[in-house]
Protein backbone atom coordinates (compact mmCIF):
# COMPACT_ATOMS: atom_id res chain seq x y z
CA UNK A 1 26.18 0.99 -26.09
CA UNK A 2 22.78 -0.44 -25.30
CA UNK A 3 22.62 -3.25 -22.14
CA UNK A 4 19.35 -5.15 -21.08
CA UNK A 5 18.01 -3.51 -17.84
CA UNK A 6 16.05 -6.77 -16.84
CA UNK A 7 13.11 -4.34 -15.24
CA UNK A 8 10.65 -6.74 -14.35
CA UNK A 9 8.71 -8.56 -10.92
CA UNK A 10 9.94 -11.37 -9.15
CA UNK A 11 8.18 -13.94 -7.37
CA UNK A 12 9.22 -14.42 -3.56
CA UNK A 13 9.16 -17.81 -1.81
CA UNK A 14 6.22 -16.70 0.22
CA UNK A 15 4.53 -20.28 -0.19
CA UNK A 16 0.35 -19.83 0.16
CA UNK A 17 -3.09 -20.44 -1.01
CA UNK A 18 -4.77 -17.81 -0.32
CA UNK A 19 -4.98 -14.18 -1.10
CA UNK A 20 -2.61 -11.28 0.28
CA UNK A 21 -4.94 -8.95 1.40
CA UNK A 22 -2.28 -6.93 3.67
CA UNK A 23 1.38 -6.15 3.97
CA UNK A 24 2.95 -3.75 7.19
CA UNK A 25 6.34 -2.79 6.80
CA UNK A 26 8.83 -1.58 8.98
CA UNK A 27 12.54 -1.74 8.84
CA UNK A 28 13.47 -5.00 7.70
CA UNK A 29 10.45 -6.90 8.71
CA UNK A 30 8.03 -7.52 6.08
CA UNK A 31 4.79 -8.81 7.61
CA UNK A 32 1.59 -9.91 4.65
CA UNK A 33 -1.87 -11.05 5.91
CA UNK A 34 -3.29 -13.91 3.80
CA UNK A 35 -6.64 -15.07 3.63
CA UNK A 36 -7.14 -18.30 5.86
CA UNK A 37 -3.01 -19.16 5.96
CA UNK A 38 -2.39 -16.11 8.37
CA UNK A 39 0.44 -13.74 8.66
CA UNK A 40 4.21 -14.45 6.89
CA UNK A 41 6.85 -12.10 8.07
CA UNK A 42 10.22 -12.20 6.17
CA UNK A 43 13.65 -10.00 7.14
CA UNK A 44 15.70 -10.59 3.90
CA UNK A 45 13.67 -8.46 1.53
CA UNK A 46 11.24 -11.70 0.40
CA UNK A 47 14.04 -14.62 -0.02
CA UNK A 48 12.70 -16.55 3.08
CA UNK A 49 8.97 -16.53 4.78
CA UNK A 50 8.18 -17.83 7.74
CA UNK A 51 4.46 -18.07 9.60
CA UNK A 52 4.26 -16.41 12.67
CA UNK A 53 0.56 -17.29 14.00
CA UNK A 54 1.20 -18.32 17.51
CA UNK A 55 -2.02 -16.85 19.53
CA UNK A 56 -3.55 -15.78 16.06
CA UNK A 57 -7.19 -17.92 16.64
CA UNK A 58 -8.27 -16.66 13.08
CA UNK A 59 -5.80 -16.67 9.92
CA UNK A 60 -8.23 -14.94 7.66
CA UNK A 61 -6.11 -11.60 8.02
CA UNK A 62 -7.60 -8.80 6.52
CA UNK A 63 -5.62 -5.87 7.91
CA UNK A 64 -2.10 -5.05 9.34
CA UNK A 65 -0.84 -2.18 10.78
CA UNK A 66 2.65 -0.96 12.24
CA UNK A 67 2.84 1.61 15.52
CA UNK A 68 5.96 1.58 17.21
CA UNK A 69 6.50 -1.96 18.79
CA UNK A 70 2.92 -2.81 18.71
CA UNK A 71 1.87 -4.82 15.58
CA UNK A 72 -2.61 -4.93 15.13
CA UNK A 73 -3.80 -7.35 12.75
CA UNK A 74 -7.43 -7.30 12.07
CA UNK A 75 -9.47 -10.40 11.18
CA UNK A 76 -12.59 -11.26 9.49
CA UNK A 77 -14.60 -12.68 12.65
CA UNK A 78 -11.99 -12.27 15.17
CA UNK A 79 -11.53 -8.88 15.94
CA UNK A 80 -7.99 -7.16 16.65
CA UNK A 81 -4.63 -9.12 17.72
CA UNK A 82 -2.06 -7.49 18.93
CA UNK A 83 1.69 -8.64 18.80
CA UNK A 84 4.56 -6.65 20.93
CA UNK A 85 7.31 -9.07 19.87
CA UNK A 86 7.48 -8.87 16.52
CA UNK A 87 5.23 -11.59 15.67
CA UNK A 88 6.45 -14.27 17.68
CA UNK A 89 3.05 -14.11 20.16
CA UNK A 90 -0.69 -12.88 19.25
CA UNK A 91 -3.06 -11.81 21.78
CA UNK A 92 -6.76 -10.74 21.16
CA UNK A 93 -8.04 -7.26 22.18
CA UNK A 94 -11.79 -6.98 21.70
CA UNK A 95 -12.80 -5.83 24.90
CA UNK A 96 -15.64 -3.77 24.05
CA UNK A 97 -15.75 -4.01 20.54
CA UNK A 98 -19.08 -5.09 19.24
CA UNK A 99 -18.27 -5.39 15.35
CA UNK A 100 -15.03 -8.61 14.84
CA UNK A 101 -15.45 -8.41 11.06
CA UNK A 102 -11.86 -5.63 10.91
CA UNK A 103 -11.35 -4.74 7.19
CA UNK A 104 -8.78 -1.22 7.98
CA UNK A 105 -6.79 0.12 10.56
CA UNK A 106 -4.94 2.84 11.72
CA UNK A 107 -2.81 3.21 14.40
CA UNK A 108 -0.65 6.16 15.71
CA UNK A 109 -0.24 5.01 19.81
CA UNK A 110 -1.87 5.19 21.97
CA UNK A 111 -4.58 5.88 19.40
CA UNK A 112 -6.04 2.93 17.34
CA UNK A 113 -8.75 3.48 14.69
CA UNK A 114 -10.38 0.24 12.60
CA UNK A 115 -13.38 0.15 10.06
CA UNK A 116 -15.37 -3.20 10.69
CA UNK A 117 -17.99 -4.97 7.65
CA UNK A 118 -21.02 -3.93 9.68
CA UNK A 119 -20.26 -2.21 12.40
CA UNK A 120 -18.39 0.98 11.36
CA UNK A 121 -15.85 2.50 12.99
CA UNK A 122 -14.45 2.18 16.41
CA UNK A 123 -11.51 3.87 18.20
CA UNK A 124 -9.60 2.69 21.14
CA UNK A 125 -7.17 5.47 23.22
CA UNK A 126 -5.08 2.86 24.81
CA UNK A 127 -3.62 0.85 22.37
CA UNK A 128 -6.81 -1.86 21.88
CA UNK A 129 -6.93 -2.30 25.25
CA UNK A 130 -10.41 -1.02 26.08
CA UNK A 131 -12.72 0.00 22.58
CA UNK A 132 -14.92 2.64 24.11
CA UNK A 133 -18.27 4.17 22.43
CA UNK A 134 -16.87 7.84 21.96
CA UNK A 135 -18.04 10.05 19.55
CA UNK A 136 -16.19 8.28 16.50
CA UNK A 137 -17.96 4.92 17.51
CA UNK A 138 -21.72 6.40 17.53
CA UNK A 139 -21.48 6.65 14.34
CA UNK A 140 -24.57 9.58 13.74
CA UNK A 141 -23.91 10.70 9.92
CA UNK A 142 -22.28 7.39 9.05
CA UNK A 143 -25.67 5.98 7.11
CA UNK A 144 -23.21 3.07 5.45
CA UNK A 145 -21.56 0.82 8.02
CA UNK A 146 -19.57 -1.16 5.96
CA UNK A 147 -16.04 0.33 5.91
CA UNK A 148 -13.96 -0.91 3.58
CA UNK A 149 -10.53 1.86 4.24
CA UNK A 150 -9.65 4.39 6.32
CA UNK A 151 -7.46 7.72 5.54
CA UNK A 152 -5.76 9.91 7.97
CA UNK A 153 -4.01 12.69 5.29
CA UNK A 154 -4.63 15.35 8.66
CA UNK A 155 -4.63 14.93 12.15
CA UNK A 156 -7.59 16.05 12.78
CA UNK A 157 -9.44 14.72 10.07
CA UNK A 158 -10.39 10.96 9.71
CA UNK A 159 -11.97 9.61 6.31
CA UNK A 160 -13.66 5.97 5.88
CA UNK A 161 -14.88 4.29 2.72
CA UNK A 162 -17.48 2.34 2.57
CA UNK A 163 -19.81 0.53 -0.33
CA UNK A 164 -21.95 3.90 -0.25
CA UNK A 165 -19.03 6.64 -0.68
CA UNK A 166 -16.96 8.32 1.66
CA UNK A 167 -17.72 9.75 5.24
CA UNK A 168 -15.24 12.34 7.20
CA UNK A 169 -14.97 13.02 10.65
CA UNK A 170 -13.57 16.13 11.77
CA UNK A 171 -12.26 15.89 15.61
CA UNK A 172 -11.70 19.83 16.07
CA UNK A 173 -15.33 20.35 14.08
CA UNK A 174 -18.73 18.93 14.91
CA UNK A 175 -17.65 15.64 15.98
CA UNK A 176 -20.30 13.53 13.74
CA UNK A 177 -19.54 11.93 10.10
CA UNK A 178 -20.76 13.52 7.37
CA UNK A 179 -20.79 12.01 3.34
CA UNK A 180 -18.01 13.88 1.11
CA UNK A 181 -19.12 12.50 -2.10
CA UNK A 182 -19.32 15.75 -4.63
CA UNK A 183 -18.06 14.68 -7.86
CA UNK A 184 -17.36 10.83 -7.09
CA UNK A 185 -19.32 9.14 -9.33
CA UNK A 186 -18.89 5.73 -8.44
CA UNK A 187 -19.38 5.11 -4.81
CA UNK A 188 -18.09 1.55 -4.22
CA UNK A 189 -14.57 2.71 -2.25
CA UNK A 190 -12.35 0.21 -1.88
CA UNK A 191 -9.02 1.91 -0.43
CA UNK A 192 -8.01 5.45 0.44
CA UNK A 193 -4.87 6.99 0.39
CA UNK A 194 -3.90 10.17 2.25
CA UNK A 195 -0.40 11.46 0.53
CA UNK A 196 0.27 15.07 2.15
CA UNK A 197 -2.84 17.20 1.93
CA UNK A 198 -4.34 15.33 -1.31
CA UNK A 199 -6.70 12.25 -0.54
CA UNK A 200 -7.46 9.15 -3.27
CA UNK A 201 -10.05 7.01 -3.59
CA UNK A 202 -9.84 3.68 -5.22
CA UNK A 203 -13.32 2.62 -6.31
CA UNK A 204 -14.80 -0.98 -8.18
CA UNK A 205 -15.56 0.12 -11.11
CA UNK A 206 -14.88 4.00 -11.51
CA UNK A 207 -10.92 3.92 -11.54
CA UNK A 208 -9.03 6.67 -9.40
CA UNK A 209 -10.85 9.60 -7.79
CA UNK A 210 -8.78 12.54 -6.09
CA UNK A 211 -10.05 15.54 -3.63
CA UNK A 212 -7.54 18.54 -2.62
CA UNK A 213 -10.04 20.12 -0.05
CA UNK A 214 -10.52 17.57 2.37
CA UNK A 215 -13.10 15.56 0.39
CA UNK A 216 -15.23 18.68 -0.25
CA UNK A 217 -15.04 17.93 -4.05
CA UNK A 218 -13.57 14.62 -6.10
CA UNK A 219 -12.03 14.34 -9.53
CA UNK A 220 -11.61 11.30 -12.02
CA UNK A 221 -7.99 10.73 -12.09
CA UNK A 222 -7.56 7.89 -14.91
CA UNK A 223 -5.81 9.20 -17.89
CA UNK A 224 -3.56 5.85 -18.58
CA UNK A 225 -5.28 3.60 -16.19
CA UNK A 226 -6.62 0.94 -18.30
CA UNK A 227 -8.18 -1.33 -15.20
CA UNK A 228 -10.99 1.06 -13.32
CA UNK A 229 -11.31 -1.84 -10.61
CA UNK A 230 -8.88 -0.23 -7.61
CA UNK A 231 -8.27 -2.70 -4.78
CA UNK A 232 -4.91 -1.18 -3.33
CA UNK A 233 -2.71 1.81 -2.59
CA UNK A 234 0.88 2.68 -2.27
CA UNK A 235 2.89 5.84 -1.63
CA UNK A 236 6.83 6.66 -2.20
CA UNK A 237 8.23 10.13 -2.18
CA UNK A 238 5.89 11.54 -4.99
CA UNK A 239 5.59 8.43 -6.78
CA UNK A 240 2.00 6.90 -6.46
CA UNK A 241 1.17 3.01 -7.29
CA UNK A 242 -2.40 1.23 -7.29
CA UNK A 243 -3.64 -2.36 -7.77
CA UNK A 244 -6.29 -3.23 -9.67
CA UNK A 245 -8.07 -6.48 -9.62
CA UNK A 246 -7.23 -7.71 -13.31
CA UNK A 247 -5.13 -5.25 -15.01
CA UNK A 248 -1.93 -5.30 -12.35
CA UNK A 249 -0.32 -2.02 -11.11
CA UNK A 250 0.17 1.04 -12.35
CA UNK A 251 2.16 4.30 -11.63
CA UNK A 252 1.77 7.82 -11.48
CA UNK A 253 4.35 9.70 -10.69
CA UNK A 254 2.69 13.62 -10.76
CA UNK A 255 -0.10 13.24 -8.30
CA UNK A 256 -2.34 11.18 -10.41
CA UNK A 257 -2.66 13.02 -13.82
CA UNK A 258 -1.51 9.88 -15.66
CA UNK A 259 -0.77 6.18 -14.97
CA UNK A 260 1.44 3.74 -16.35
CA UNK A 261 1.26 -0.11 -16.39
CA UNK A 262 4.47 -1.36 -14.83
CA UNK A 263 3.43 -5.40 -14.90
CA UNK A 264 6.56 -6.48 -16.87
CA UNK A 265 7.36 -9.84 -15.56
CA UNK A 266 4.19 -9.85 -13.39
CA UNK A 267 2.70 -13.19 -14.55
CA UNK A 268 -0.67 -12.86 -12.00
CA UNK A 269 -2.84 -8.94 -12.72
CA UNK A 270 -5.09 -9.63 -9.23
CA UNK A 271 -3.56 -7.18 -7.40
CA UNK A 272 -5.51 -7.18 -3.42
CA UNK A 273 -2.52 -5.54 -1.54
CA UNK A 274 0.86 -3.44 -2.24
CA UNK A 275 3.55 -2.63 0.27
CA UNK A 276 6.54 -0.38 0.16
CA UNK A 277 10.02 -0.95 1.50
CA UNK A 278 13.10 1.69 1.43
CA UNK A 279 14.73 -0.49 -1.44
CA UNK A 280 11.31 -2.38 -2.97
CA UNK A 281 7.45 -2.28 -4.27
CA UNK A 282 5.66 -5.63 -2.81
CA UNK A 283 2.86 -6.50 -4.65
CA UNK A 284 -0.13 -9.43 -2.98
CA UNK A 285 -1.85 -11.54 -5.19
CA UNK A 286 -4.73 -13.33 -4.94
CA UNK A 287 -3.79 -16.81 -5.57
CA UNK A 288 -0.42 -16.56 -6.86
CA UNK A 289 1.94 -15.71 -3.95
CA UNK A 290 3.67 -11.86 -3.21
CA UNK A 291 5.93 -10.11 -5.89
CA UNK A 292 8.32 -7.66 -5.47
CA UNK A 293 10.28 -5.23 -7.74
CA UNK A 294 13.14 -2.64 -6.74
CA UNK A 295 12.15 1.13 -6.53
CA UNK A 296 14.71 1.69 -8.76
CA UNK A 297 14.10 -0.06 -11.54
CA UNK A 298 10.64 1.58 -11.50
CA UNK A 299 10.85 5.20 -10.51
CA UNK A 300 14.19 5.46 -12.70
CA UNK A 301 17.97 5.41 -12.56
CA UNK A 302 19.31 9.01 -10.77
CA UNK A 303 20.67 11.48 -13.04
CA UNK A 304 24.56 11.70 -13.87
CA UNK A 305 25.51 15.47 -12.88
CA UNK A 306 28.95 15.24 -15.31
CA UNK A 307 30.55 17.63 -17.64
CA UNK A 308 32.12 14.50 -19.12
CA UNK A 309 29.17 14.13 -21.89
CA UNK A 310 27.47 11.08 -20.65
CA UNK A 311 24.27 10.52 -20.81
CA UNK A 312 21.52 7.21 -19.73
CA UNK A 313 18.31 6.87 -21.64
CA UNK A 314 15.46 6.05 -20.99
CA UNK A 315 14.71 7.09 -17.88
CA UNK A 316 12.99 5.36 -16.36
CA UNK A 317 13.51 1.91 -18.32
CA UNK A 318 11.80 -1.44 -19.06
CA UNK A 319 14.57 -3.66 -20.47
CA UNK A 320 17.31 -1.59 -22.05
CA UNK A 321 19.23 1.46 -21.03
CA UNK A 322 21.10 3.12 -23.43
CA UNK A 323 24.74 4.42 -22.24
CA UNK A 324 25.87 7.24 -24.70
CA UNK A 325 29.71 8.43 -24.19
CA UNK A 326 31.96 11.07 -25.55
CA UNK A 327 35.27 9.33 -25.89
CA UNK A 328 36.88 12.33 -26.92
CA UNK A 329 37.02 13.70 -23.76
CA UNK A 330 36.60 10.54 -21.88
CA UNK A 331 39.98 8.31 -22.86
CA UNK A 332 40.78 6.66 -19.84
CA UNK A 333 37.31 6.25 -18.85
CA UNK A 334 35.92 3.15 -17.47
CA UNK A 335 32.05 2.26 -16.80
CA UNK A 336 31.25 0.18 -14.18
CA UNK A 337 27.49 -1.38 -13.95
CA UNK A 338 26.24 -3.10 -10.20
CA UNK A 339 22.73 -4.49 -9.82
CA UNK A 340 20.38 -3.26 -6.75
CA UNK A 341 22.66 -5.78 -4.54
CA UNK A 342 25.52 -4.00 -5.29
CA UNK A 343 26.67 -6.73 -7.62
CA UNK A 344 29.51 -5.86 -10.56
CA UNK A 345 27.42 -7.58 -13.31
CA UNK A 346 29.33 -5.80 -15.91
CA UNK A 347 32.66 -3.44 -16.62
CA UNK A 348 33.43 -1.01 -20.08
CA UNK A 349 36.92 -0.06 -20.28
């Protein structure tokens, strides 16, 4: 018995112009930055949008970021904003910031780190409130200003890249940046990912790089990955995901030894921005609206523990699953298939 699995993207009704450079998800709420429109926040998974700019004096949104209550976007021009009520009200916080072009941010209260196109990184130790010129902000050893991520796999241990490679700061060490570019041969960084103790760098033009030590050396990770521009990162459980800016997304699900395209149904490949939810993959385009696609569909359908002699191949799948059953053993049985809603779509008696 062979059914159609319909694995593919769906458009949302996130109505826009311009391109998703962001998402920040927590819970329910689904907030996406987009170039000169602002910041959409939806609470039903995608079905409904609304814009939620009030206070917001710039809507070219380049970074979000989630901490608690306190919701930061950054803006190209504008500095940091910082919402408390989900949204609803935006209120600047640049006092003593000296760069307001914000391309990445961290935030883990009361601590708030962002990389600025220009001005490097800054950290604030009350929430944005006050940006003071501490050690991180001084910036000796960081000899390219223009940060384009930041990554945060320890807590003591703060990574930025930049158009020349990547810089680390160690807080418990000597306190200044220092380049961490053995082995990276291309050093246009575009995005970082910390996942556990391993670090990635997504690069314009060199594909994938991974380091294990803290940056001390870097690897080419792009066995499968057929687009080498990187624009975006996304982590669930072990599975991996990056954007690329013309081939679409891809997957690896054993720490970046091999990729796999997973663009069925996924009409627009300029990928600036991917978000994960506990039930789907969001995807940003850059003139074509946000995407989404369940988890499930792409990381695979769990396995049936059964001594009844069933098994479901392949796993995961693109558009058919195969349902193989023993009816010797299995007389009275009856199969019943739901959708990710929870939907009966269809019953085998």
């Amino acid at each position: 018995m062979t059914i159609n699995a319909n694995a593919q993207w769906q458009q949302t009704n996130c109505l826009h112009s311009g391109r998703t450079n962001c998402f920040a998800i927590s819970g329910n709420n689904i907030f996406t930055g987009i170039e000169n429109d602002g910041i959409y926040l939806s609470t039903n998974d995608g079905a409904s949008w609304v814009l939620v700019n009030t206070g917001l004096t710039n809507t070219a949104v380049r970074a979000l970021a989630i901490s608690g209550t306190n919701i930061f976007a950054g803006t190209a021009g504008s500095g940091l904003f910082l919402s408390t009520n989900n949204g609803t009200n935006w209120t600047a916080i640049n006092n003593g910031l000296t760069n307001t072009d914000v391309r990445a941010i961290i935030a883990m209260s009361p601590y708030v780190t962002i990389g600025t196109n220009g001005g490097g990184v800054f950290t604030s130790s009350d929430n944005g409130s006050n940006w003071n010129a501490d050690t991180s902000a001084n910036h000796s050893g960081l000899t390219n200003l223009n940060v384009t991520s930041l990554g945060f796999p320890s807590t003591n241990i703060l990574f930025a890249g930049t158009s020349g490679g990547v810089f680390k700061f160690d807080y418990g060490g000597t306190n200044t940046w220092s380049a961490v570019n053995n082995g990276l041969t291309n050093l246009d960084v575009y995005t970082l990912l910390g996942s556990g103790t391993d670090l990635y760098a997504g690069t314009q033009g060199g594909g994938v790089f991974k380091s294990t030590n803290n940056g001390t050396n870097w690897s080419a990770i792009n066995n499968g990955l057929t687009f080498n521009y990187i624009t975006s990162f996304a982590v669930s459980g072990t599975n991996i995901f990056t954007g690329t800016n013309g081939g679409g997304i891809f997957l690896s699900t054993n720490g970046g030894t091999s990729w796999t395209a997973i663009n069925t149904g996924l009409t627009a490949l300029d990928i600036y921005s991917l978000g994960v939810s506990e039930a789907y993959l969001y995807a940003g385009t850059n003139a074509d609206g946000v995407w989404k696609r369940p988890l499930s569909e792409i990381t695979g359908i769990n396995k049936i523990n059964t001594n009844n002699n069933i098994a479901v191949y392949p796993n995961p799948a693109s558009e058919f699953v195969t349902v193989s059953v023993d009816r010797n053993n299995n007389n009275d049985l009856t199969l019943n298939f739901y959708n990710v809603m929870g939907t009966l779509v269809m019953e085998f008696i």
